[in-house]
C-alpha atoms as a PDB file:
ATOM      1  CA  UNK A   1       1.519  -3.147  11.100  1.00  0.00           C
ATOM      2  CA  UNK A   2      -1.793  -4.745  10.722  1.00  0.00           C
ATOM      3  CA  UNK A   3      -3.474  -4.821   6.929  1.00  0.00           C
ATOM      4  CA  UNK A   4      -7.125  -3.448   6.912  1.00  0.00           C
ATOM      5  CA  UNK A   5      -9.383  -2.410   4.667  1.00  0.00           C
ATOM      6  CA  UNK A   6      -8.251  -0.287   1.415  1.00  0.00           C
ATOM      7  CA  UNK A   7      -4.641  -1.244   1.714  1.00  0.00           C
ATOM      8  CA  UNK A   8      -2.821  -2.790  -0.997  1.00  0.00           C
ATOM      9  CA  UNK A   9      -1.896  -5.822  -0.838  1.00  0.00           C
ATOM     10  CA  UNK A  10       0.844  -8.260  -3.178  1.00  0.00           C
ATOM     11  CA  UNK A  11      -0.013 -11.324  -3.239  1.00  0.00           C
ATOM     12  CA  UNK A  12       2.517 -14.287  -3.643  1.00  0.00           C
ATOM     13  CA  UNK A  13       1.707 -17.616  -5.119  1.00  0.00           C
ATOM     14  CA  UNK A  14       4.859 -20.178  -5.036  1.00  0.00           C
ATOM     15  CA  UNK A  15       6.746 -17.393  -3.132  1.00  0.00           C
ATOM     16  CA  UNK A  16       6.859 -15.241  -6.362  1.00  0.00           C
ATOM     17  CA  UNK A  17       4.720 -11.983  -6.547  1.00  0.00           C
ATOM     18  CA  UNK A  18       2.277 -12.590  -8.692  1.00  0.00           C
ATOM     19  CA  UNK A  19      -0.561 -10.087  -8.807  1.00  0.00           C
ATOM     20  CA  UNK A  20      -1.707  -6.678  -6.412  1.00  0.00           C
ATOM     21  CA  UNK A  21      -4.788  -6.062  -5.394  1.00  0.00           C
ATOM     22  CA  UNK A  22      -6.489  -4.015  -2.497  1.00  0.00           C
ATOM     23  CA  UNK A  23      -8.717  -4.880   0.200  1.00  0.00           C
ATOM     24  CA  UNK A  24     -12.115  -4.014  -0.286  1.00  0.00           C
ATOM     25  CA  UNK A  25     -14.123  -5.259   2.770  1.00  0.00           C
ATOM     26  CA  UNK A  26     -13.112  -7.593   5.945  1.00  0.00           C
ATOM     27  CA  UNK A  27     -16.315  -8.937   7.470  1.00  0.00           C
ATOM     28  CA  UNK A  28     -16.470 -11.365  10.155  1.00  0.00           C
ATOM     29  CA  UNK A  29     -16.896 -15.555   8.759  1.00  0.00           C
ATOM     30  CA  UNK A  30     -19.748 -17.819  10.428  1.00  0.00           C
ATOM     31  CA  UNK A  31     -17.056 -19.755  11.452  1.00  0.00           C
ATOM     32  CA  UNK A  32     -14.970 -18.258  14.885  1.00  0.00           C
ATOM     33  CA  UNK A  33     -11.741 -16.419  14.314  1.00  0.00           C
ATOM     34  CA  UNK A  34     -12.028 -16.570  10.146  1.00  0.00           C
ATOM     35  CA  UNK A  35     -13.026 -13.450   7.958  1.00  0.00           C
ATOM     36  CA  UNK A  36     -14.407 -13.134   4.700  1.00  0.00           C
ATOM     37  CA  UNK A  37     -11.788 -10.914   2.681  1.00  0.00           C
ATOM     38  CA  UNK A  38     -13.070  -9.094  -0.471  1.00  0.00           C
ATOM     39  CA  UNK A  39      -9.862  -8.426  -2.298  1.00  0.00           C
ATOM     40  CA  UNK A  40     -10.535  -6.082  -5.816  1.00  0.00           C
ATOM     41  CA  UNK A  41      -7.510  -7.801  -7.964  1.00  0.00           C
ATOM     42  CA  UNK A  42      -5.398  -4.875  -9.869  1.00  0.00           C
ATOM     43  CA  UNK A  43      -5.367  -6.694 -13.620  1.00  0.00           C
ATOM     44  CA  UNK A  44      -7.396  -5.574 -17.030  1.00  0.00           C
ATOM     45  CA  UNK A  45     -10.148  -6.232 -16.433  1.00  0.00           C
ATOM     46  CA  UNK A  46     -10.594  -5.876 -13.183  1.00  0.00           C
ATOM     47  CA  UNK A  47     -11.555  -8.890 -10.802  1.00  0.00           C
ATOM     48  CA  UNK A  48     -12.668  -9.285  -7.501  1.00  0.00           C
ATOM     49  CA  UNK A  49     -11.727 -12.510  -5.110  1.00  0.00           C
ATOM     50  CA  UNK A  50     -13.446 -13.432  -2.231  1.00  0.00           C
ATOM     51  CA  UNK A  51     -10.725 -15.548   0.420  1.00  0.00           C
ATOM     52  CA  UNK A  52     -12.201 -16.511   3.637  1.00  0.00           C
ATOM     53  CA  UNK A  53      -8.662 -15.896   6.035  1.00  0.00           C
ATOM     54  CA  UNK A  54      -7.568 -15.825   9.493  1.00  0.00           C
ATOM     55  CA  UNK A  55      -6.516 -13.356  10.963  1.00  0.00           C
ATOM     56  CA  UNK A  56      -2.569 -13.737  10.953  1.00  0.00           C
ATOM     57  CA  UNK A  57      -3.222 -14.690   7.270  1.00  0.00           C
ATOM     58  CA  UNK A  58      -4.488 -11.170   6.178  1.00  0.00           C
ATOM     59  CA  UNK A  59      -1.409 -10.280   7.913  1.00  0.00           C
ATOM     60  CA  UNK A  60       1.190 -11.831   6.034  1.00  0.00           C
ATOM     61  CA  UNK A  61       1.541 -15.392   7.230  1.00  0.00           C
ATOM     62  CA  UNK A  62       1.719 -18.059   4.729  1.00  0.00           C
ATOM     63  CA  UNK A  63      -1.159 -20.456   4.130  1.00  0.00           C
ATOM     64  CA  UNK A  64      -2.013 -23.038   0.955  1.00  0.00           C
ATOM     65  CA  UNK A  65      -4.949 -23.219  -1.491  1.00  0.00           C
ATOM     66  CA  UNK A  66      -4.985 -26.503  -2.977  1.00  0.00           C
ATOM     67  CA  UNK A  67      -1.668 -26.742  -1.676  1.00  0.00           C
ATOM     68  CA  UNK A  68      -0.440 -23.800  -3.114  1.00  0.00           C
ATOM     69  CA  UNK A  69       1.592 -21.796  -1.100  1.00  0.00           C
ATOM     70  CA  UNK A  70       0.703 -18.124  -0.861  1.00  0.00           C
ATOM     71  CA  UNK A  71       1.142 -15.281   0.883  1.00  0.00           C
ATOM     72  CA  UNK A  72      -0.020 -11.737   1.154  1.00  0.00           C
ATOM     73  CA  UNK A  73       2.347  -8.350   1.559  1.00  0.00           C
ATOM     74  CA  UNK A  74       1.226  -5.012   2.500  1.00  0.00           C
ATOM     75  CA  UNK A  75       2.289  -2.862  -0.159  1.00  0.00           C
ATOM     76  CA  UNK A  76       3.971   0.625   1.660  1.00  0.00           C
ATOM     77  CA  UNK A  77       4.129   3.376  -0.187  1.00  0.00           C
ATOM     78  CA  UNK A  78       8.269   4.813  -0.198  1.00  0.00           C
ATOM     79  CA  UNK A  79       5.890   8.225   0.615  1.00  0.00           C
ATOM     80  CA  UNK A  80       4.661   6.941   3.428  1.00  0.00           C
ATOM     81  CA  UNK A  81       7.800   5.843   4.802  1.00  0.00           C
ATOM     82  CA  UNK A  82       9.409   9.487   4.056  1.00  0.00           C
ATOM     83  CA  UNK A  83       6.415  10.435   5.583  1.00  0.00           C
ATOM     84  CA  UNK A  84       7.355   8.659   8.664  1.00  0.00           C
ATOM     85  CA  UNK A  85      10.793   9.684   8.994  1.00  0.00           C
ATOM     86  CA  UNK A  86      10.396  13.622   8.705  1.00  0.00           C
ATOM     87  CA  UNK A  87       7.341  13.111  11.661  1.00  0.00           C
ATOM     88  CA  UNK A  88      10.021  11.501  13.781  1.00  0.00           C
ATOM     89  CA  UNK A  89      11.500  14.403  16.684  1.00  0.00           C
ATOM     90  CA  UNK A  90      14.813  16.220  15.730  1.00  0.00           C
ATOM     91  CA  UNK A  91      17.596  17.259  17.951  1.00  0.00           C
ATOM     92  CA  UNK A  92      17.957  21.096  17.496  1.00  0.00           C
ATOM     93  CA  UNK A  93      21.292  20.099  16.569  1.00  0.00           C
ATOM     94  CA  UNK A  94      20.587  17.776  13.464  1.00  0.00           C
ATOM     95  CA  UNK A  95      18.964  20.447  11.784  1.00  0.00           C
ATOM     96  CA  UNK A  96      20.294  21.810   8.397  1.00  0.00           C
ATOM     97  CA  UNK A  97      21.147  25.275   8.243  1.00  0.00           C
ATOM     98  CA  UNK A  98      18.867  26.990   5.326  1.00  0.00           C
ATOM     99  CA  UNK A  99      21.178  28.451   2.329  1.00  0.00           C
ATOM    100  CA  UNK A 100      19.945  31.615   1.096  1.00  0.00           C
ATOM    101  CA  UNK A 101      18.744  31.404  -1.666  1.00  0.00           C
ATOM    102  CA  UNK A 102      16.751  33.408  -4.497  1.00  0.00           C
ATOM    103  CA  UNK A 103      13.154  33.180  -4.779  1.00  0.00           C
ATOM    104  CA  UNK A 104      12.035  30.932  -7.279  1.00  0.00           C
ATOM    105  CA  UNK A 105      10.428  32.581 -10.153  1.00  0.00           C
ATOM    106  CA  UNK A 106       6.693  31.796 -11.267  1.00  0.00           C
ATOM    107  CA  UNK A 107       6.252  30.857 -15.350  1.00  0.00           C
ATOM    108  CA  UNK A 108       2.794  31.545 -16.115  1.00  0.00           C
ATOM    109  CA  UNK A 109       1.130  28.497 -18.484  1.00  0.00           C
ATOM    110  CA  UNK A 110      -0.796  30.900 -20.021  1.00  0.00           C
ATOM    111  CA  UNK A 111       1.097  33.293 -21.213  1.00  0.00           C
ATOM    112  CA  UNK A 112       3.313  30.774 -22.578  1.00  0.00           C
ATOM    113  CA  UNK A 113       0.733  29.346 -24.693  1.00  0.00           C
ATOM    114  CA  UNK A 114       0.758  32.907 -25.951  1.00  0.00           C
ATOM    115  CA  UNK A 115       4.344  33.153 -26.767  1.00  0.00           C
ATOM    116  CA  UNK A 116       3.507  30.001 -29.297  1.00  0.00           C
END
């Protein structure tokens, strides 16, 4: 799964996690086959880092600053993936059979704050 603009992204220095951000803008380098990645860094206060990156390096594969070894991870939201499980096709079979049940009962909020 490719990373792209507003994803979030962890990034690993010295194959530890150490900070998330999320990708504000990919825009093509001057030089072939290198883009200029605008990364807004998740810490107080905020930051934003400019990395120019190949390709396969946006994606995931490890590179070095300074000789520095880092790395960045798309971050997945569990929703997402829960997401992509109950869009997958189900047998007829493999579906649960509904319990009866009651009908859930409404509380107001306001007349709550009433009861107070």
């Amino acid at each position: 799964m490719a990373t792209t603009i507003h994803d979030l992204v962890c990034i690993h220095i010295e194959n530890k996690p150490a900070f998330f951000a999320r990708i504000e803008e990919i825009v093509p380098d001057v030089k072939l086959g290198w883009w200029k990645v605008s990364l807004l860094v998740l810490t107080s206060p905020l930051q934003v880092f400019s990395w120019i990156l190949e390709e396969n390096q946006i994606n995931g594969t490890p590179f070095t600053m300074g000789g520095t070894p880092i790395f960045l991870e798309k971050v997945v939201s569990p929703l997402e993936t829960t997401d992509l499980e109950s869009s997958l096709p189900v047998e007829e079979d493999d579906l649960p059979v509904p319990e009866k049940k009651e009908p859930a009962k409404v509380v107001s909020l306001v007349d709550r704050k009433k009861e107070k």
